[in-house]
Protein backbone atom coordinates (compact mmCIF):
# COMPACT_ATOMS: atom_id res chain seq x y z
CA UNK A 1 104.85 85.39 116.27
CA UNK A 2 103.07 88.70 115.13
CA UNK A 3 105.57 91.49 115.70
CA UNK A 4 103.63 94.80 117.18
CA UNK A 5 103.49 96.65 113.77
CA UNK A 6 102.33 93.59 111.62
CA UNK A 7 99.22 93.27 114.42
CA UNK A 8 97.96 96.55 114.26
CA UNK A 9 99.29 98.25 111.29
CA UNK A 10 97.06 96.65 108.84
CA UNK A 11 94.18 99.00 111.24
CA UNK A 12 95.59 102.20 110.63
CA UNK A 13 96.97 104.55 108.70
CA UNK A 14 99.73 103.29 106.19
CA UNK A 15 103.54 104.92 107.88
CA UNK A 16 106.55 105.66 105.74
CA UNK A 17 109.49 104.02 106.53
CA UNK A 18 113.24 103.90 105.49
CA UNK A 19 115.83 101.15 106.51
CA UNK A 20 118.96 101.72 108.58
CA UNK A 21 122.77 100.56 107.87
CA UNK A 22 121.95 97.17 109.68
CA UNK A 23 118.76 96.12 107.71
CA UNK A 24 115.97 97.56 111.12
CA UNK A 25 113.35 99.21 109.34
CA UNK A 26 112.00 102.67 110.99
CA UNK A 27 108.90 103.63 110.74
CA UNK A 28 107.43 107.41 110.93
CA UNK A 29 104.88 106.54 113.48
CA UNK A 30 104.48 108.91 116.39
CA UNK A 31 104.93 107.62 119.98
CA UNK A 32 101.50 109.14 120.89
CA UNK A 33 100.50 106.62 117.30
CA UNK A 34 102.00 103.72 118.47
CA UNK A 35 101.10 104.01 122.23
CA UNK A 36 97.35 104.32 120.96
CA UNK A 37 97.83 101.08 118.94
CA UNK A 38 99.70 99.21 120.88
CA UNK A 39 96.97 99.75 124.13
CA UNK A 40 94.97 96.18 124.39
CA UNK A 41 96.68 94.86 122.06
CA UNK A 42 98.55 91.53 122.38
CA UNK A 43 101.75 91.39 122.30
CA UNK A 44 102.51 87.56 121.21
CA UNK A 45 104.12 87.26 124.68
CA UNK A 46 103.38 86.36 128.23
CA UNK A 47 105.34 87.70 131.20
CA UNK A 48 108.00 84.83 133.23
CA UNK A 49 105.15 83.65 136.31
CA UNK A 50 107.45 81.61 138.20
CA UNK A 51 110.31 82.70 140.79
CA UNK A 52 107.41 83.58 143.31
CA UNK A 53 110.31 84.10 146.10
CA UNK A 54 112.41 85.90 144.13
CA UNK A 55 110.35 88.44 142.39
CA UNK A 56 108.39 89.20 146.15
CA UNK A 57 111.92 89.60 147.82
CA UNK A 58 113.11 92.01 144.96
CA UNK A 59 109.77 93.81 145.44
CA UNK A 60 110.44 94.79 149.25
CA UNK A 61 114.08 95.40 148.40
CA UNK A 62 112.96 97.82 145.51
CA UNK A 63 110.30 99.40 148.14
CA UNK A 64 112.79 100.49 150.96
CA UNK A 65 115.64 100.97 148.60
CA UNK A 66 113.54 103.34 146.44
CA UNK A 67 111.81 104.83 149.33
CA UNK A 68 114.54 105.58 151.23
CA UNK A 69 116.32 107.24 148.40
CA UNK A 70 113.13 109.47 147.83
CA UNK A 71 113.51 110.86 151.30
CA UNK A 72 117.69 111.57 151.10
CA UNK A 73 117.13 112.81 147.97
CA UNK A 74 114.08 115.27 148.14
CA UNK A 75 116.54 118.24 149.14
CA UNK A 76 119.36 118.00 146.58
CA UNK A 77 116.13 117.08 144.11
CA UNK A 78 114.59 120.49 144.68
CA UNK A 79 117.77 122.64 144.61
CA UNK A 80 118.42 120.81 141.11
CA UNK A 81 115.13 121.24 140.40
CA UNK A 82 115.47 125.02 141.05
CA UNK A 83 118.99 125.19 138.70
CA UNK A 84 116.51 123.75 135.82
CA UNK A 85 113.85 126.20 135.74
CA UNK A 86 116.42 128.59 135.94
CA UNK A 87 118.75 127.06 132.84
CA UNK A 88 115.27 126.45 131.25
CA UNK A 89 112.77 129.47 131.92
CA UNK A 90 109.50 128.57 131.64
CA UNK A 91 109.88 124.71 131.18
CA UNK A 92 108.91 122.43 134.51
CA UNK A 93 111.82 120.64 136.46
CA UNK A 94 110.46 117.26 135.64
CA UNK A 95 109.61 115.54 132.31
CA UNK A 96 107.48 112.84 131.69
CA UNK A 97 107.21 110.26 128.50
CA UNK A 98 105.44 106.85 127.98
CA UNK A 99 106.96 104.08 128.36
CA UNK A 100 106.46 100.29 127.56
CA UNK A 101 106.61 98.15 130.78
CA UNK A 102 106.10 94.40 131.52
CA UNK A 103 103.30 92.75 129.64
CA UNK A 104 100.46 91.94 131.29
CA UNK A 105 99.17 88.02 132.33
CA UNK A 106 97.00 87.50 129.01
CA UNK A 107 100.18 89.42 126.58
CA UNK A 108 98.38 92.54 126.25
CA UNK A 109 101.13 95.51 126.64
CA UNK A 110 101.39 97.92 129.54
CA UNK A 111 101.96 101.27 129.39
CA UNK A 112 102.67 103.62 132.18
CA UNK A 113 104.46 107.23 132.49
CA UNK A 114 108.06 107.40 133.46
CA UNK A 115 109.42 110.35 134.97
CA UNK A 116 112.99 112.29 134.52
CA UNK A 117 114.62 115.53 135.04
CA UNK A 118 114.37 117.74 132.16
CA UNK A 119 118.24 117.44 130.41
CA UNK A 120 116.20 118.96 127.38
CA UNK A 121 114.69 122.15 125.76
CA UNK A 122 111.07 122.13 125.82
CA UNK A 123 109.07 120.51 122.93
CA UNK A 124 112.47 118.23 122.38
CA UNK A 125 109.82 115.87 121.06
CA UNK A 126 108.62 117.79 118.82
CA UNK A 127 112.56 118.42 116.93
CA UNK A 128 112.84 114.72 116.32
CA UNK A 129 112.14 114.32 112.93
CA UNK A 130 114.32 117.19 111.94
CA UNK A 131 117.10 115.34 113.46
CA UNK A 132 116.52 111.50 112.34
CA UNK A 133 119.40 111.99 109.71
CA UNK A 134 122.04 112.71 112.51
CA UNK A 135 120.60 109.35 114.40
CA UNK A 136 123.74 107.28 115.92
CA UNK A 137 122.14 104.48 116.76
CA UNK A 138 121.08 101.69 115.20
CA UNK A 139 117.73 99.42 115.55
CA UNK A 140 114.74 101.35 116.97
CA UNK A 141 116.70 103.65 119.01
CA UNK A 142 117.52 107.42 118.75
CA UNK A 143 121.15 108.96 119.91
CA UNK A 144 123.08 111.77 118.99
CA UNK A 145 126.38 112.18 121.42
CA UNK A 146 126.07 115.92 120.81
CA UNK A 147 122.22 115.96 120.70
CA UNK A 148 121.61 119.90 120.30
CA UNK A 149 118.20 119.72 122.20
CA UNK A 150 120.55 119.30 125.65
CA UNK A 151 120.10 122.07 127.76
CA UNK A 152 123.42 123.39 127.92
CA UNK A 153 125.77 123.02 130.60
CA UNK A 154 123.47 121.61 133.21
CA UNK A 155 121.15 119.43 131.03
CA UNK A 156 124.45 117.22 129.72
CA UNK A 157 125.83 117.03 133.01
CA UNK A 158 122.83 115.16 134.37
CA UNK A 159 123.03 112.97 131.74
CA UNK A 160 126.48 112.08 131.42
CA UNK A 161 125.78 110.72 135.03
CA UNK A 162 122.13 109.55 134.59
CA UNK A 163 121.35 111.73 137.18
CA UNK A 164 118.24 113.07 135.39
CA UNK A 165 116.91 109.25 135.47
CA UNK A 166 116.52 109.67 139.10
CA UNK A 167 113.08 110.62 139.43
CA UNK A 168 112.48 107.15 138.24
CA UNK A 169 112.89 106.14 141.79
CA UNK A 170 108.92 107.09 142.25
CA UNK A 171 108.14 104.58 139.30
CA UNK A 172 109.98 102.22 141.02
CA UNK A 173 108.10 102.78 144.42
CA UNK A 174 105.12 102.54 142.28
CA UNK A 175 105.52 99.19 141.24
CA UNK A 176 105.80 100.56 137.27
CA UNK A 177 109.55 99.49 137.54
CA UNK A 178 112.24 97.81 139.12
CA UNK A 179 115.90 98.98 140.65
CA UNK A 180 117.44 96.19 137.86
CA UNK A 181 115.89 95.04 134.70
CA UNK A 182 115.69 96.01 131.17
CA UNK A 183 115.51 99.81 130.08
CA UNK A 184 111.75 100.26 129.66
CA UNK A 185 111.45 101.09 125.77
CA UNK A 186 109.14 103.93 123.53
CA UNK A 187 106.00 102.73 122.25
CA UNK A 188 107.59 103.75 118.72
CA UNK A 189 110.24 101.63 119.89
CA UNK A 190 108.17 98.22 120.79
CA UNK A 191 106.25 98.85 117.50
CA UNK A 192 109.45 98.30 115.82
CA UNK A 193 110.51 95.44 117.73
CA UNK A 194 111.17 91.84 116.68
CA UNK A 195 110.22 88.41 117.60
CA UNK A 196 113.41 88.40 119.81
CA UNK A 197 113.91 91.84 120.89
CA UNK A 198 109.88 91.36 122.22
CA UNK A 199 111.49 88.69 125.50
CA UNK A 200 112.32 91.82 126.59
CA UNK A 201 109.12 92.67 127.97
CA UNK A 202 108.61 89.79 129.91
CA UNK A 203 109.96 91.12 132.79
CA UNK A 204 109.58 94.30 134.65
CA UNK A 205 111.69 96.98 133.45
CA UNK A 206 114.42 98.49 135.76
CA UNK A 207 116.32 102.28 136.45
CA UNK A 208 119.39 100.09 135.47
CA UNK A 209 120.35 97.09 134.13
CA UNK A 210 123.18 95.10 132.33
CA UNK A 211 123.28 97.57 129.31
CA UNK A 212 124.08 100.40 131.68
CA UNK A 213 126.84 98.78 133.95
CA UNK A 214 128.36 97.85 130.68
CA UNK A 215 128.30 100.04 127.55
CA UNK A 216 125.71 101.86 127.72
CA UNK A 217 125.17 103.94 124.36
CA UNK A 218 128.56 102.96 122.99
CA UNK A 219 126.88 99.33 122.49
CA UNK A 220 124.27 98.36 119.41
CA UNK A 221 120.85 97.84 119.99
CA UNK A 222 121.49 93.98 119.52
CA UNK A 223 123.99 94.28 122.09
CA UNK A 224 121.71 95.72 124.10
CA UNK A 225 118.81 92.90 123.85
CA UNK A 226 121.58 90.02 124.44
CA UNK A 227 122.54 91.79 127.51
CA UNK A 228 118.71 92.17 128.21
CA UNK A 229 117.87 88.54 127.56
CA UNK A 230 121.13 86.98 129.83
CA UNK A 231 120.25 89.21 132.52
CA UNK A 232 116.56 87.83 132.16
CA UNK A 233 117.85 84.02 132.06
CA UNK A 234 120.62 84.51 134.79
CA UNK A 235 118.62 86.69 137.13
CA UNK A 236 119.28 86.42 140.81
CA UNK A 237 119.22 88.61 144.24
CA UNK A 238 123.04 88.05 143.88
CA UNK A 239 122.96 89.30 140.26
CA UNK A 240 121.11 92.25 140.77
CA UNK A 241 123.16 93.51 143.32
CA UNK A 242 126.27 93.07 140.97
CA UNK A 243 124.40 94.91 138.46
CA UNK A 244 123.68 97.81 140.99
CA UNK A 245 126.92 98.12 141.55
CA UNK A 246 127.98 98.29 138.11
CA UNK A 247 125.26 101.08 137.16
CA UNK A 248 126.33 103.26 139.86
CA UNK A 249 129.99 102.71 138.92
CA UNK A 250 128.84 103.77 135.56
CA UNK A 251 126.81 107.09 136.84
CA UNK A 252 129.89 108.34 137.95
CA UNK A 253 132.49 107.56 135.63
CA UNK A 254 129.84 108.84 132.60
CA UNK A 255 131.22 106.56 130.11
CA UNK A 256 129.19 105.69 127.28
CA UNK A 257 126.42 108.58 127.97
CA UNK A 258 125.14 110.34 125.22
């Protein structure tokens, strides 16, 4: 199979890149660079069409839970909202990136907004490449446990507990994502993915998941995609609701947040 940055690299501009500790090769493209070149293209995989009963249940289970979690939480969402702009003058209570979600019927990739409480400065974005030496993690991802972009005091509380992921719930209601399934990767991300590491898209991505009722960002991105790929060959009703459980053991015990 074609990996994302061998089928549309050879149409763009050439991109340095360097090679991590465990062989992954990074690449200097931009998000907003690899979200352009990754839109309509294919992505050498095709999403998992059966389980009709399955995926419709999940749907109305992700609709009321999400919904009703919307409504209970529009209150304390505002009040934190309000703590933000104050920790964070002039910076909006909610941040937005693009995301990679579940590939479309003919392979082609999809890419939608997902939405979080700012934990972060303003133009975090913007700081990465100044801090790609102090990178933690391995593969295509990016994590610093003492990240200085944080907002301090508030902004690494809400992540310790993943409680700036919350907003999520709305991509969730929108059909984007799912309560359980793989963490929806960066475009930058997906253009640095593998034959293997690409099954991962195959099914809709979720607010948690395996990885995050486990080890969250104390495990390696390989880890992370064999996590990913059992969930995605022993997934169940009665799975996912272990695997709810486990993430929301995990929000408040904070282990393994960066």
């Amino acid at each position: 199979m074609v990996t994302p940055e061998e089928a549309v690299l050879g149409a763009s501009a050439p991109q340095a890149t360097t090679e991590d500790k465990t062989g992954w090769i990074r690449t200097s493209v931009t998000d907003a660079e690899a979200a352009r070149m990754l839109r309509g293209a294919d992505s050498g995989v095709r999403p998992l069409p059966h389980r009709h009963g399955y995926r419709t249940a999940k749907r109305i289970i992700d609709i009321v839970v999400s919904g009703a979690a919307i409504a209970v939480l529009l209150v304390p969402g505002l009040i934190l909202s309000a703590a933000i702009c104050i920790k964070s003058p002039g910076a909006g209570p909610l941040y937005s990136q693009m995301r990679v979600g579940r590939v479309r019927g003919n392979g082609t990739y999809r890419l939608f907004r997902m939405w979080k409480f700012r934990s972060m400065v303003p133009h975090a974005d913007e700081m990465l490449d100044q801090l790609q030496e102090a990178n933690e993690a391995d593969g295509p991802l990016f994590k610093i446990k003492d990240d200085p972009r944080v907002i301090p005091g508030i902004g690494k509380f809400i992540r310790k507990h993943s409680i700036d992921e919350l907003p999520q719930l709305l991509n969730v209601f929108a059909g984007q994502m799912s309560l359980i399934g793989p963490r929806p990767a960066l475009p930058k991300e997906v253009f640095q993915y593998d034959e293997r590491a690409m099954q991962r898209l195959r099914v809709k991505p979720g607010c948690g998941g395996a990885w995050q009722a486990s080890t969250r960002s104390d495990s390696s991105f390989e880890e992370m995609v064999d996590l990913d790929l059992d969930y995605i060959e022993r997934r169940s009703l009665h799975h996912d609701l272990g695997l709810v459980f486990g993430t929301i053991r995990s929000m408040l015990n904070g282990k393994g947040a960066y």
